[in-house]
PDB file of N, CA and C in Angstrom:
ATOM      1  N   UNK A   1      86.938  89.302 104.158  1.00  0.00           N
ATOM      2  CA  UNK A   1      87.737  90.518 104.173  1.00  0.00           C
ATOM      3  C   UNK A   1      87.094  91.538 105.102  1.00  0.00           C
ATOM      4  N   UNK A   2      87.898  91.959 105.598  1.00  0.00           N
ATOM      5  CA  UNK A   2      87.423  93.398 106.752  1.00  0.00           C
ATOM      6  C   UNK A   2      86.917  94.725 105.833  1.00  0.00           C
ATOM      7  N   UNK A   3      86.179  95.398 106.377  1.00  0.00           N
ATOM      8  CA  UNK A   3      85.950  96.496 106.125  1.00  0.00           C
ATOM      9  C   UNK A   3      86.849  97.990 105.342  1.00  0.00           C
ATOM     10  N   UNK A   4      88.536  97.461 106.248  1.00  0.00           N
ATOM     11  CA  UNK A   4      89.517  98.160 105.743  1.00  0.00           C
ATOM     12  C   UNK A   4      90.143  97.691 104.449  1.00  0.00           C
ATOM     13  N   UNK A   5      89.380  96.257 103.835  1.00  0.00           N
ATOM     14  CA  UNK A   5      90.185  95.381 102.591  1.00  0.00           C
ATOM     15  C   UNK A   5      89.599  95.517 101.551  1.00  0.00           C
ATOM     16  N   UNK A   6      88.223  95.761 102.125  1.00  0.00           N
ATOM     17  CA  UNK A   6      87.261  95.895 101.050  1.00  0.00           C
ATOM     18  C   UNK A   6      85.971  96.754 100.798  1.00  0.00           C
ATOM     19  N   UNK A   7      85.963  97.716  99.907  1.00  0.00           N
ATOM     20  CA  UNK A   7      84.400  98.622  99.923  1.00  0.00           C
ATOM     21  C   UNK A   7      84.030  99.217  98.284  1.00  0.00           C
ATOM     22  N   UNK A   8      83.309  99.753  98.826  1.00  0.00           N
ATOM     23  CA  UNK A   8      82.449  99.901  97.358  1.00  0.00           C
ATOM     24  C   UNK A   8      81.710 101.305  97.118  1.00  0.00           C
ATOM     25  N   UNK A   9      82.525 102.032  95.981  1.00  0.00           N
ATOM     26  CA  UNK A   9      81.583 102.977  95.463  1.00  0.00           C
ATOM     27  C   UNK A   9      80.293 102.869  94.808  1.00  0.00           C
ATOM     28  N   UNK A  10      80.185 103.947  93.953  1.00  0.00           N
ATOM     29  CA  UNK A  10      78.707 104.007  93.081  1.00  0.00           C
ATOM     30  C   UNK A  10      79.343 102.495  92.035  1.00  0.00           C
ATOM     31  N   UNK A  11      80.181 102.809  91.083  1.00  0.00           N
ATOM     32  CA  UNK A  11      80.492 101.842  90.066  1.00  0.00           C
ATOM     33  C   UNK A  11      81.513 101.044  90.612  1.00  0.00           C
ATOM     34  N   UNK A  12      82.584 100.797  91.381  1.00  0.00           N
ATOM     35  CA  UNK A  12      83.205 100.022  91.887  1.00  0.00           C
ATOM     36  C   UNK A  12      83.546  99.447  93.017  1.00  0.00           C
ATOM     37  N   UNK A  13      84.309  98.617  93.108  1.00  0.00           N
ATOM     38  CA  UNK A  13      84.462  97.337  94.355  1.00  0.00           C
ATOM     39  C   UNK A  13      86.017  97.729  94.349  1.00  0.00           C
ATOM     40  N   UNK A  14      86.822  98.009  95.484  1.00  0.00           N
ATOM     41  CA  UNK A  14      87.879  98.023  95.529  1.00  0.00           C
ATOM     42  C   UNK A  14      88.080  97.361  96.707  1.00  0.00           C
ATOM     43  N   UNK A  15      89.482  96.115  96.762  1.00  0.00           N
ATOM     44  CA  UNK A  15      89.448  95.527  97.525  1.00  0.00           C
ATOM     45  C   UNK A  15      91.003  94.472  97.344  1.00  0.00           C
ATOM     46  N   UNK A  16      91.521  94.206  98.398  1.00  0.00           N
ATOM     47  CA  UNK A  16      92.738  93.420  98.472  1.00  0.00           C
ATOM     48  C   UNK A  16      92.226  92.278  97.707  1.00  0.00           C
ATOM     49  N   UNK A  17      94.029  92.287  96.757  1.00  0.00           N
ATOM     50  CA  UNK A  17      94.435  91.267  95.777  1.00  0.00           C
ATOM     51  C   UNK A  17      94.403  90.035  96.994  1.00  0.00           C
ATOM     52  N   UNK A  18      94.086  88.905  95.804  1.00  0.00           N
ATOM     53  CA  UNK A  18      94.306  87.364  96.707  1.00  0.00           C
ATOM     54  C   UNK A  18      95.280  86.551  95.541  1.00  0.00           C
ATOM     55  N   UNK A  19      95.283  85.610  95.457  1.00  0.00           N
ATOM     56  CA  UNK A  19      96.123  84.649  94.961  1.00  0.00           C
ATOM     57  C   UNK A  19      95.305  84.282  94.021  1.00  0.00           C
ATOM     58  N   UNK A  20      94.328  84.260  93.855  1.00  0.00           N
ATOM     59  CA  UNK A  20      93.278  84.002  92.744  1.00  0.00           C
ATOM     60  C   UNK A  20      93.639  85.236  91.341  1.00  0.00           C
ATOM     61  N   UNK A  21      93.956  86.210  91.812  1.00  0.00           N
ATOM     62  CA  UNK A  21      93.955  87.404  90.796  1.00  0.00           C
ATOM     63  C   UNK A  21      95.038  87.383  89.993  1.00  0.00           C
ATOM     64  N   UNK A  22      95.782  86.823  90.232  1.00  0.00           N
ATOM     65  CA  UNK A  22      97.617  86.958  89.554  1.00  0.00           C
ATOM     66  C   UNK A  22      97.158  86.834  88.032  1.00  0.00           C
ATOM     67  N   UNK A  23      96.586  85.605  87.013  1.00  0.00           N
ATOM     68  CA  UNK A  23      96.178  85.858  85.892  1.00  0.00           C
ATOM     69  C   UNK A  23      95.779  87.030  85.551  1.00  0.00           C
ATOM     70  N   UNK A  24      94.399  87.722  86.426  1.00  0.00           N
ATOM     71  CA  UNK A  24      94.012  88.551  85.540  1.00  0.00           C
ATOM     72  C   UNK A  24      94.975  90.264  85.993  1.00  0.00           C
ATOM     73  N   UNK A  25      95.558  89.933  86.946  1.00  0.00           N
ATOM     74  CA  UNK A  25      96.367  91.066  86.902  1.00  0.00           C
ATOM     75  C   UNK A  25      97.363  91.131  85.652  1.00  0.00           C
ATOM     76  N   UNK A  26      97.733  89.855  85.561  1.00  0.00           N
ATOM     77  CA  UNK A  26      99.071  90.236  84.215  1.00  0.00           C
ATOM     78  C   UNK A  26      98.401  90.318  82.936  1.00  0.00           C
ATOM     79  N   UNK A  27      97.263  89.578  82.741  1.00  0.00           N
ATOM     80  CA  UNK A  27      96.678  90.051  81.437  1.00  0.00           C
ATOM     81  C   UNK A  27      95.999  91.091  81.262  1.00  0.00           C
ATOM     82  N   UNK A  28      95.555  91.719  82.699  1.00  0.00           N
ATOM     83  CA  UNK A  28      94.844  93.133  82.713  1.00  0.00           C
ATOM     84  C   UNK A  28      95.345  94.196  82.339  1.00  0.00           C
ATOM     85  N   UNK A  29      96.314  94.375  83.141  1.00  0.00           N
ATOM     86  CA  UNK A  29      97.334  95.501  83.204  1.00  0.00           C
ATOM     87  C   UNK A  29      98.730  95.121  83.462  1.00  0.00           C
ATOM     88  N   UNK A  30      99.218  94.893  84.218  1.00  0.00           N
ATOM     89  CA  UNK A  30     100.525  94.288  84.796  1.00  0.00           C
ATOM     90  C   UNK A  30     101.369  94.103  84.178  1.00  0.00           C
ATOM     91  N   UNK A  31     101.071  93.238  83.141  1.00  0.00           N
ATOM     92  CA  UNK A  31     102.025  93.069  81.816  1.00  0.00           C
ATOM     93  C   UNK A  31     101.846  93.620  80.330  1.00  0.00           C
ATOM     94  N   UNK A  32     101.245  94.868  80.784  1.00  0.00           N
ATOM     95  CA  UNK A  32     100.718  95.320  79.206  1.00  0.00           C
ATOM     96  C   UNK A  32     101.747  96.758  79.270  1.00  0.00           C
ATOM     97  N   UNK A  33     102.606  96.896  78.254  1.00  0.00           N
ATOM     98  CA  UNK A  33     103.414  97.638  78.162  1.00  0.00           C
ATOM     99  C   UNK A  33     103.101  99.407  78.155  1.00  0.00           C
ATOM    100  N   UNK A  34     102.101  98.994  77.256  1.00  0.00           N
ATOM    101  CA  UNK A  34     101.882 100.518  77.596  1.00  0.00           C
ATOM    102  C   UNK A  34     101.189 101.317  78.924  1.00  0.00           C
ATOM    103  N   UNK A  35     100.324 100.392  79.789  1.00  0.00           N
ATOM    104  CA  UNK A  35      99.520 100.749  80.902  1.00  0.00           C
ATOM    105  C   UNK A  35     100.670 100.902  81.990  1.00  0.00           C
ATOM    106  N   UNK A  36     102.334 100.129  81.801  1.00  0.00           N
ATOM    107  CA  UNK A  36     102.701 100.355  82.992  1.00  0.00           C
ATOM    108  C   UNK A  36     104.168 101.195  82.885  1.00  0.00           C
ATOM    109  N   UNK A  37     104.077 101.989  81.558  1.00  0.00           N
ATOM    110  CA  UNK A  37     105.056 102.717  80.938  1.00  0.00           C
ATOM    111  C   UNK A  37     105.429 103.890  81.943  1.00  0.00           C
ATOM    112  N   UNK A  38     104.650 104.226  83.159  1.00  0.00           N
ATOM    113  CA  UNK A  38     104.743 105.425  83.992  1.00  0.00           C
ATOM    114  C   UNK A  38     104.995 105.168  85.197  1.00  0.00           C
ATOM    115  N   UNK A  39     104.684 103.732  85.326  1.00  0.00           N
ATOM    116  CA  UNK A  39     104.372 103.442  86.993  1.00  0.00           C
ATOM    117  C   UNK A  39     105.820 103.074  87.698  1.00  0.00           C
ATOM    118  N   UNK A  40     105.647 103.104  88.808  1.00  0.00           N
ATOM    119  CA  UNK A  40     107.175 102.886  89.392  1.00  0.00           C
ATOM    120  C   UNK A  40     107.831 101.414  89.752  1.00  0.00           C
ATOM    121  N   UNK A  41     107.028 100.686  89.500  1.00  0.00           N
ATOM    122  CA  UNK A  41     107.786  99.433  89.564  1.00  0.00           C
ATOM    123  C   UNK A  41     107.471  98.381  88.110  1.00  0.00           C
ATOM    124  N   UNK A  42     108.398  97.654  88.021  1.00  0.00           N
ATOM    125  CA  UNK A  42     108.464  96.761  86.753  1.00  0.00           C
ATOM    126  C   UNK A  42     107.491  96.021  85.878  1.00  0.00           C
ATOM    127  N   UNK A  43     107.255  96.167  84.694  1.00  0.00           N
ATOM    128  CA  UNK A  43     106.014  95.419  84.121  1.00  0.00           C
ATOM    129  C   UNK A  43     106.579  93.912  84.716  1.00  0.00           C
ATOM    130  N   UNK A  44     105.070  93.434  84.805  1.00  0.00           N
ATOM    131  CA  UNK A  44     105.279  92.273  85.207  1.00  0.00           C
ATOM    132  C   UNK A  44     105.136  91.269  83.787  1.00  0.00           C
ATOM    133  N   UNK A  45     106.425  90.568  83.801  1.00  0.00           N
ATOM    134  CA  UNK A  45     106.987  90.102  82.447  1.00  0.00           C
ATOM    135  C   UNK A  45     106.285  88.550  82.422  1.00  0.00           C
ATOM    136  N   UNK A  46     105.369  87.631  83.107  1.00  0.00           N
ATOM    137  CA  UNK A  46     104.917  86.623  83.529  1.00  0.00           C
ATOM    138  C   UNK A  46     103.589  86.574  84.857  1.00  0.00           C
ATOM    139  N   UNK A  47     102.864  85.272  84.607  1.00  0.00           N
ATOM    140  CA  UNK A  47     102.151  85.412  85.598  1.00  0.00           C
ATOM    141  C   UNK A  47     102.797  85.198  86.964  1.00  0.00           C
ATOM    142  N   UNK A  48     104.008  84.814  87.177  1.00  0.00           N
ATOM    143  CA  UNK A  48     104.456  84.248  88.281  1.00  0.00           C
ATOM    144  C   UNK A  48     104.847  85.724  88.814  1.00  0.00           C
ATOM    145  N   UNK A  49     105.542  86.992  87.962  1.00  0.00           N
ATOM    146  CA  UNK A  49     105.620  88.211  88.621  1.00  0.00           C
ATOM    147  C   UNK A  49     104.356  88.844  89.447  1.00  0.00           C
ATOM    148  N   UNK A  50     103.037  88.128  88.717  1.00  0.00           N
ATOM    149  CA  UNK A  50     102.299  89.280  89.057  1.00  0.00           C
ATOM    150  C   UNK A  50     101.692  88.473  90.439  1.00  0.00           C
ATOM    151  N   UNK A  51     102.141  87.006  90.722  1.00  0.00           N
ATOM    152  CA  UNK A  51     101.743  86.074  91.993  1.00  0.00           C
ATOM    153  C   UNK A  51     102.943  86.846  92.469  1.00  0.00           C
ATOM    154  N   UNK A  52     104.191  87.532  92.602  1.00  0.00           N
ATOM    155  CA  UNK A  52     105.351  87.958  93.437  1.00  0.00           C
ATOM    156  C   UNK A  52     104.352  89.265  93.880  1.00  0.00           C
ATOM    157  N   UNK A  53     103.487  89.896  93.553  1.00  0.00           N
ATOM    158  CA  UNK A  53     103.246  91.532  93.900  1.00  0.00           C
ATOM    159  C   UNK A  53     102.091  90.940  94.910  1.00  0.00           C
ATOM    160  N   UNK A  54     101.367  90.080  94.556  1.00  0.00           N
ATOM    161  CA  UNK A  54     100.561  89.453  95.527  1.00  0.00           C
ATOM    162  C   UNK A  54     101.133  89.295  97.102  1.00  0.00           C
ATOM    163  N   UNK A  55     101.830  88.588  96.822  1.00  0.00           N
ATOM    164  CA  UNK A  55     103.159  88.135  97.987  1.00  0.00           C
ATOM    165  C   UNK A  55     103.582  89.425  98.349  1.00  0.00           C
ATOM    166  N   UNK A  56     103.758  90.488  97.686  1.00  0.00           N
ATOM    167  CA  UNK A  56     103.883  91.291  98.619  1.00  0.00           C
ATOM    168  C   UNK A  56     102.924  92.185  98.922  1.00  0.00           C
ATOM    169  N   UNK A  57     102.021  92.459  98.476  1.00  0.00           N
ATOM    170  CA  UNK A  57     101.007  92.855  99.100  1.00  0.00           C
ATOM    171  C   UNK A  57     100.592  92.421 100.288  1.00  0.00           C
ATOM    172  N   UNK A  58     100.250  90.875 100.384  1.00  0.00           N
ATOM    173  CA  UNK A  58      99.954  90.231 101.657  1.00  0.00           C
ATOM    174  C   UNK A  58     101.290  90.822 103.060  1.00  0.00           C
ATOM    175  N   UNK A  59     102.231  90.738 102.107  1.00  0.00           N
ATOM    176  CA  UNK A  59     103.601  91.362 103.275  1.00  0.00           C
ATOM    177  C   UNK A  59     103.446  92.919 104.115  1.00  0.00           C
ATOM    178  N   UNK A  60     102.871  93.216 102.812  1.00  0.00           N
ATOM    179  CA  UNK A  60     102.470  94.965 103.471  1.00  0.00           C
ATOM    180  C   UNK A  60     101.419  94.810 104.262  1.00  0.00           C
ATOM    181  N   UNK A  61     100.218  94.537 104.008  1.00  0.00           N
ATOM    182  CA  UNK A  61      99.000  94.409 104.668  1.00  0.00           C
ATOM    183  C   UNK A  61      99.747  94.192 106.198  1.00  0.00           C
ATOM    184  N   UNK A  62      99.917  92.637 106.065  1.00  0.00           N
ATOM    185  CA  UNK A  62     100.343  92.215 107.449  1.00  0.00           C
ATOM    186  C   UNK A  62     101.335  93.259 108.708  1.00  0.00           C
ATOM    187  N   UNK A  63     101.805  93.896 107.766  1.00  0.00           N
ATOM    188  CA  UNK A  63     102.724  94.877 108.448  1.00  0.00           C
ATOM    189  C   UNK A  63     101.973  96.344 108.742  1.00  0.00           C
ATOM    190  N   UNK A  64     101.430  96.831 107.735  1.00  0.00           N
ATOM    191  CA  UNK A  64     100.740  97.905 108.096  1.00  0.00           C
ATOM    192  C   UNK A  64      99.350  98.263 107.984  1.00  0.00           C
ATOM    193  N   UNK A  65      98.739  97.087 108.174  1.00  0.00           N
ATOM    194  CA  UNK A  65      97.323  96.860 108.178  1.00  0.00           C
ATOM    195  C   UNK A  65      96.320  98.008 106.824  1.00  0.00           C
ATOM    196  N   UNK A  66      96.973  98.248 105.901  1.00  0.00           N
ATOM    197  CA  UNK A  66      96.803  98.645 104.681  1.00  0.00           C
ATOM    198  C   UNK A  66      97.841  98.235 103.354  1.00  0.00           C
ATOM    199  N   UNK A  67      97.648  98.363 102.202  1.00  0.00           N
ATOM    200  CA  UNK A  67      98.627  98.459 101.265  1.00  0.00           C
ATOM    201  C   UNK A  67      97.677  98.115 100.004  1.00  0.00           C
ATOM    202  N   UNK A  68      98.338  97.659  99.010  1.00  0.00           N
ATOM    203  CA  UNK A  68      97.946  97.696  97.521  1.00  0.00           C
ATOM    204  C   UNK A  68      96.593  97.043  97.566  1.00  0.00           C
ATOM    205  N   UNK A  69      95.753  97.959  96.261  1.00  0.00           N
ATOM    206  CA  UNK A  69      93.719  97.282  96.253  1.00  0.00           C
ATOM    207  C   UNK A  69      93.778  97.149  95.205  1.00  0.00           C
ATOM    208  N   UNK A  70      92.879  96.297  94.215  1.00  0.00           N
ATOM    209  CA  UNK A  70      92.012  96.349  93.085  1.00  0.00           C
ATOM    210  C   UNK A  70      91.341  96.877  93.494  1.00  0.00           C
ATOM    211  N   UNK A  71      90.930  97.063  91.791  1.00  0.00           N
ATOM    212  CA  UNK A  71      89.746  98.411  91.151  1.00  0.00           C
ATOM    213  C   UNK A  71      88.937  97.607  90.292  1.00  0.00           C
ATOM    214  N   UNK A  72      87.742  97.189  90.695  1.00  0.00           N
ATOM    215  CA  UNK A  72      86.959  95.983  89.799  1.00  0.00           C
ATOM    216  C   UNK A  72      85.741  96.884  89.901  1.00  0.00           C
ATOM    217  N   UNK A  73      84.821  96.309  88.465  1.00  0.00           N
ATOM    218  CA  UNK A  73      84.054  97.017  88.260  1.00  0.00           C
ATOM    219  C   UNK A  73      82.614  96.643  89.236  1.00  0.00           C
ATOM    220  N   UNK A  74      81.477  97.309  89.795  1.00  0.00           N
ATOM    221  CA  UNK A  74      80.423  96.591  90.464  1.00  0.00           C
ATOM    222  C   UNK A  74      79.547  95.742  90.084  1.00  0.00           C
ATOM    223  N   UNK A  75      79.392  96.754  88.390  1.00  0.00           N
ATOM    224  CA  UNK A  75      78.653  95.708  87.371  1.00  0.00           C
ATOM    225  C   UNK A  75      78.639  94.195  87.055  1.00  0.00           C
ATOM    226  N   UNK A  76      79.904  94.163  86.693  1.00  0.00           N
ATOM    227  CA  UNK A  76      80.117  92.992  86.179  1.00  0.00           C
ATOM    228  C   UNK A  76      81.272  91.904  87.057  1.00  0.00           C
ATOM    229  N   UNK A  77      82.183  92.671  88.406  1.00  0.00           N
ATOM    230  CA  UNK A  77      83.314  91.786  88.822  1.00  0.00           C
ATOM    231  C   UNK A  77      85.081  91.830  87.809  1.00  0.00           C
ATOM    232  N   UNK A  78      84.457  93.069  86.932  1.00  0.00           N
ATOM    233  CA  UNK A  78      85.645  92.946  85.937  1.00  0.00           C
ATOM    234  C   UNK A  78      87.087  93.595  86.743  1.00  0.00           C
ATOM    235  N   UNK A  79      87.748  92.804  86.919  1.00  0.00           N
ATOM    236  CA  UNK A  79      89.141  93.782  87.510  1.00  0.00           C
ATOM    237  C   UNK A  79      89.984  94.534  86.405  1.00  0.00           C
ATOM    238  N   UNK A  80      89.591  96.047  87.028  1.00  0.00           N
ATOM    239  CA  UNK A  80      90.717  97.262  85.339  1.00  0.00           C
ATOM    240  C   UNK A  80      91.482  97.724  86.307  1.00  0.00           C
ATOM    241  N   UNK A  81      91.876  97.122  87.262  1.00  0.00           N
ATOM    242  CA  UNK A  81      93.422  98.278  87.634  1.00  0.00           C
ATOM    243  C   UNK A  81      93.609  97.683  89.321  1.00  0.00           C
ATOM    244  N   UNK A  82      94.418  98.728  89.583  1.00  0.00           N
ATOM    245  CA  UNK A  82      95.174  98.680  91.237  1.00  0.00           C
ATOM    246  C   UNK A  82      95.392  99.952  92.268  1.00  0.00           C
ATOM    247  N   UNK A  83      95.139 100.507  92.970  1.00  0.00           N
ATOM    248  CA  UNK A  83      95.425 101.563  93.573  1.00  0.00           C
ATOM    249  C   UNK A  83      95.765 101.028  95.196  1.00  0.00           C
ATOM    250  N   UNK A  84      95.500 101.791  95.882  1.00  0.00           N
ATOM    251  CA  UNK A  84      96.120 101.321  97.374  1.00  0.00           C
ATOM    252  C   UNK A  84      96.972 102.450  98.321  1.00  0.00           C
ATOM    253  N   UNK A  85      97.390 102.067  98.792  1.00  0.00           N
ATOM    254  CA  UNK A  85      98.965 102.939  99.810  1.00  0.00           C
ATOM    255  C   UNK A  85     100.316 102.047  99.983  1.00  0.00           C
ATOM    256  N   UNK A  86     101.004 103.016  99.992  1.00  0.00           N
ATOM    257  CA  UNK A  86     102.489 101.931  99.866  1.00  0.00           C
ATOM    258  C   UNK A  86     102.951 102.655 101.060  1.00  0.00           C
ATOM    259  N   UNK A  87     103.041 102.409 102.278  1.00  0.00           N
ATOM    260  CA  UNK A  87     103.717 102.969 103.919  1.00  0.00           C
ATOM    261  C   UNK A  87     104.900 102.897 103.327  1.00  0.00           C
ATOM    262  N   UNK A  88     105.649 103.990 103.702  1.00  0.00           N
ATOM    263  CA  UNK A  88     107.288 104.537 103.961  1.00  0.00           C
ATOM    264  C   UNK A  88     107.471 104.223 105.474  1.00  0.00           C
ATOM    265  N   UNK A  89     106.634 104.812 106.633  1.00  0.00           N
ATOM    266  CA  UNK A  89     106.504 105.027 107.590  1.00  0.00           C
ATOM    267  C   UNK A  89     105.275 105.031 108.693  1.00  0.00           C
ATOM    268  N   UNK A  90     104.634 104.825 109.375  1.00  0.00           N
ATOM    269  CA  UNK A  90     103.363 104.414 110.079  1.00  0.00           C
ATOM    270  C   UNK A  90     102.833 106.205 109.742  1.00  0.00           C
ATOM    271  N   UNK A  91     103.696 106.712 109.828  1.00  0.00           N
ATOM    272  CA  UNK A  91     103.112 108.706 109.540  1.00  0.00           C
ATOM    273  C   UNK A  91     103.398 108.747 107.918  1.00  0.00           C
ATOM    274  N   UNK A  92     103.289 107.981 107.152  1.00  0.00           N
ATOM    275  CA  UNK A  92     103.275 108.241 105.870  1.00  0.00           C
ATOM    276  C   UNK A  92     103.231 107.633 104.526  1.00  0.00           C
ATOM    277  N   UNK A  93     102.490 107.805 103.791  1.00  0.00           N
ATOM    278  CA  UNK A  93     101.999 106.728 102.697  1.00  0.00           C
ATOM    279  C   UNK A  93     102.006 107.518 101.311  1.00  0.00           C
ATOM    280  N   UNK A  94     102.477 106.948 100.243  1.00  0.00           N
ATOM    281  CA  UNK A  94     101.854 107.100  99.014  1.00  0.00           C
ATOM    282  C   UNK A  94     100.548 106.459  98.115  1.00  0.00           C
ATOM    283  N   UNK A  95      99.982 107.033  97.116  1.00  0.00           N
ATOM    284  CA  UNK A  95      99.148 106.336  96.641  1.00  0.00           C
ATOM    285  C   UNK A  95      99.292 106.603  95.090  1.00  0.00           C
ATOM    286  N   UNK A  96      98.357 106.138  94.341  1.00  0.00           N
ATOM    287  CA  UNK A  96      98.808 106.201  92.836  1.00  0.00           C
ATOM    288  C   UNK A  96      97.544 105.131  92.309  1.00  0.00           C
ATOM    289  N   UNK A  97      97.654 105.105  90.739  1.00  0.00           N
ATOM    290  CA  UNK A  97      96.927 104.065  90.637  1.00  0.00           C
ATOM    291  C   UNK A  97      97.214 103.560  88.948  1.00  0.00           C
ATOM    292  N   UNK A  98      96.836 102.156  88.555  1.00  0.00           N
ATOM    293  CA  UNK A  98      97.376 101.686  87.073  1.00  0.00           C
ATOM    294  C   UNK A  98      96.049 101.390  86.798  1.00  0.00           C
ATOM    295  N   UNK A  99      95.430 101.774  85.518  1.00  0.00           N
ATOM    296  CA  UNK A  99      94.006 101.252  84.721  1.00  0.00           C
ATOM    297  C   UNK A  99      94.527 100.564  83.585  1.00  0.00           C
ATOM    298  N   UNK A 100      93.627  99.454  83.455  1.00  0.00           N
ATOM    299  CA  UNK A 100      93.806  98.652  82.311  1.00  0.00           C
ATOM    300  C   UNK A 100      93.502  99.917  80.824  1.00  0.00           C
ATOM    301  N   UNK A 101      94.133  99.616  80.118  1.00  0.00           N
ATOM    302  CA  UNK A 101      93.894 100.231  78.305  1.00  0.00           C
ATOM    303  C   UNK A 101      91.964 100.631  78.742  1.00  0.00           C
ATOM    304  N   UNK A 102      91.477  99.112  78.659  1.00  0.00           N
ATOM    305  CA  UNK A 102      89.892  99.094  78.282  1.00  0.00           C
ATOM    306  C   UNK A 102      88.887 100.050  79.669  1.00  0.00           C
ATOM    307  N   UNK A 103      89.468 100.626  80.797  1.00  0.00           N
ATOM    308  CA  UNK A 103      89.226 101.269  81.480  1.00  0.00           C
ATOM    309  C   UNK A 103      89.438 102.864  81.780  1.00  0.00           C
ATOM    310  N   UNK A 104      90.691 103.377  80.938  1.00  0.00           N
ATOM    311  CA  UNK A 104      90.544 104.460  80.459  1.00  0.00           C
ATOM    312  C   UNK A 104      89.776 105.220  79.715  1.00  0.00           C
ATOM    313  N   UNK A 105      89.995 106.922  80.380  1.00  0.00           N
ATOM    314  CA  UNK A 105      88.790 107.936  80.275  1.00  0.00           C
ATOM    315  C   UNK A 105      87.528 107.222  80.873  1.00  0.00           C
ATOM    316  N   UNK A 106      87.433 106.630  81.673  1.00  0.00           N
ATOM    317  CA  UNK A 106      85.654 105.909  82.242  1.00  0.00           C
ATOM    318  C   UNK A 106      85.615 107.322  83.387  1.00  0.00           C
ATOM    319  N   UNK A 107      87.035 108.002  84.196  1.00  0.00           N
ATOM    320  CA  UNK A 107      86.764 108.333  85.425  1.00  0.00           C
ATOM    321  C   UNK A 107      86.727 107.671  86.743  1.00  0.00           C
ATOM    322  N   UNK A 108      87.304 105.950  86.457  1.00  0.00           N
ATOM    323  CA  UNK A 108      87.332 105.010  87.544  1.00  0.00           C
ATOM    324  C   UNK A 108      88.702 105.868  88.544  1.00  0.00           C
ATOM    325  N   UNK A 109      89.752 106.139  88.100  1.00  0.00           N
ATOM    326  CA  UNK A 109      90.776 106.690  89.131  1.00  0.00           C
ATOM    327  C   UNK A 109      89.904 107.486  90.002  1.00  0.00           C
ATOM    328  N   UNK A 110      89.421 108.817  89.177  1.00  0.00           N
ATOM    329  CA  UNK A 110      88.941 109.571  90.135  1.00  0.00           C
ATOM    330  C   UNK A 110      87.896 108.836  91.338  1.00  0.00           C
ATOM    331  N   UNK A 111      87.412 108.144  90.949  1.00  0.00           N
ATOM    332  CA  UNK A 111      86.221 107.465  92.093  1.00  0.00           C
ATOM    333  C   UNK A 111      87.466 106.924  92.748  1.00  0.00           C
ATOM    334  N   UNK A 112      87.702 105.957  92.234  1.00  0.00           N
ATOM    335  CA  UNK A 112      88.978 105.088  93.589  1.00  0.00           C
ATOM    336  C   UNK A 112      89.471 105.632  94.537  1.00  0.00           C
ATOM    337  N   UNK A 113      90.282 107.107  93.731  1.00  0.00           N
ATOM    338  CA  UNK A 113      91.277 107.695  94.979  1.00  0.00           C
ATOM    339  C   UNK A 113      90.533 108.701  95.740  1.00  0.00           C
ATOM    340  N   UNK A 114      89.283 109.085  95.654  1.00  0.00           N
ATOM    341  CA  UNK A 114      88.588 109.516  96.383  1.00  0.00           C
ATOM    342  C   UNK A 114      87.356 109.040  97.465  1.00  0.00           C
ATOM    343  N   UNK A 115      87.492 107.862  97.004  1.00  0.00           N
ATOM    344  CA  UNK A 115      87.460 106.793  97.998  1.00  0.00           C
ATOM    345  C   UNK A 115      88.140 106.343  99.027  1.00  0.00           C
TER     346      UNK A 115
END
């Protein structure tokens, strides 16, 4: 992974989803009802949804040489969440981010998106 896919704070590793992650995305967060009660796109109802966000992640990347990251811990490799940029436009991006249940109140968002 390049430099732009992957880096590392004090406590975490944030870094583009692969095809390996789809399990622990849907059992992490993805498919847990209450972690994705706010977020703007659909709990992922199966592991095969959360291999579809993969797929598109890789779609964004390729297109705008950024898009959706895990949020894994440094300690241990534990993946609690997702943050990233979602391009509208080459002049414009959103960002946001989903923590697993067991990663709330730690303060991991704040490190991520200020990263």
């Amino acid at each position: 992974m390049s430099d732009s896919e992957r880096f590392q704070t004090e406590r975490l590793i944030i870094r583009r989803p692969v095809a390996a992650d789809a399990e622990v995305i849907f059992r992490g967060y993805g498919g847990d009802l209450q972690v994705t009660r706010y977020v703007s796109w659909p709990r992922h109802r199966s592991v095969q949804d959360s291999r579809d966000f993969i797929r598109f992640s890789d779609e964004h990347w390729a297109r705008w040489s950024g898009g959706p990251l895990l949020i894994e811990t440094a300690e241990d490799g534990r993946v609690v969440g997702g943050t990233g940029l979602a391009f509208e436009c080459a002049e414009f991006a959103t960002t946001g981010y989903v923590l697993s249940k067991s990663a709330w109140g730690c303060g991991y968002a704040t490190e991520a998106l200020a990263a």
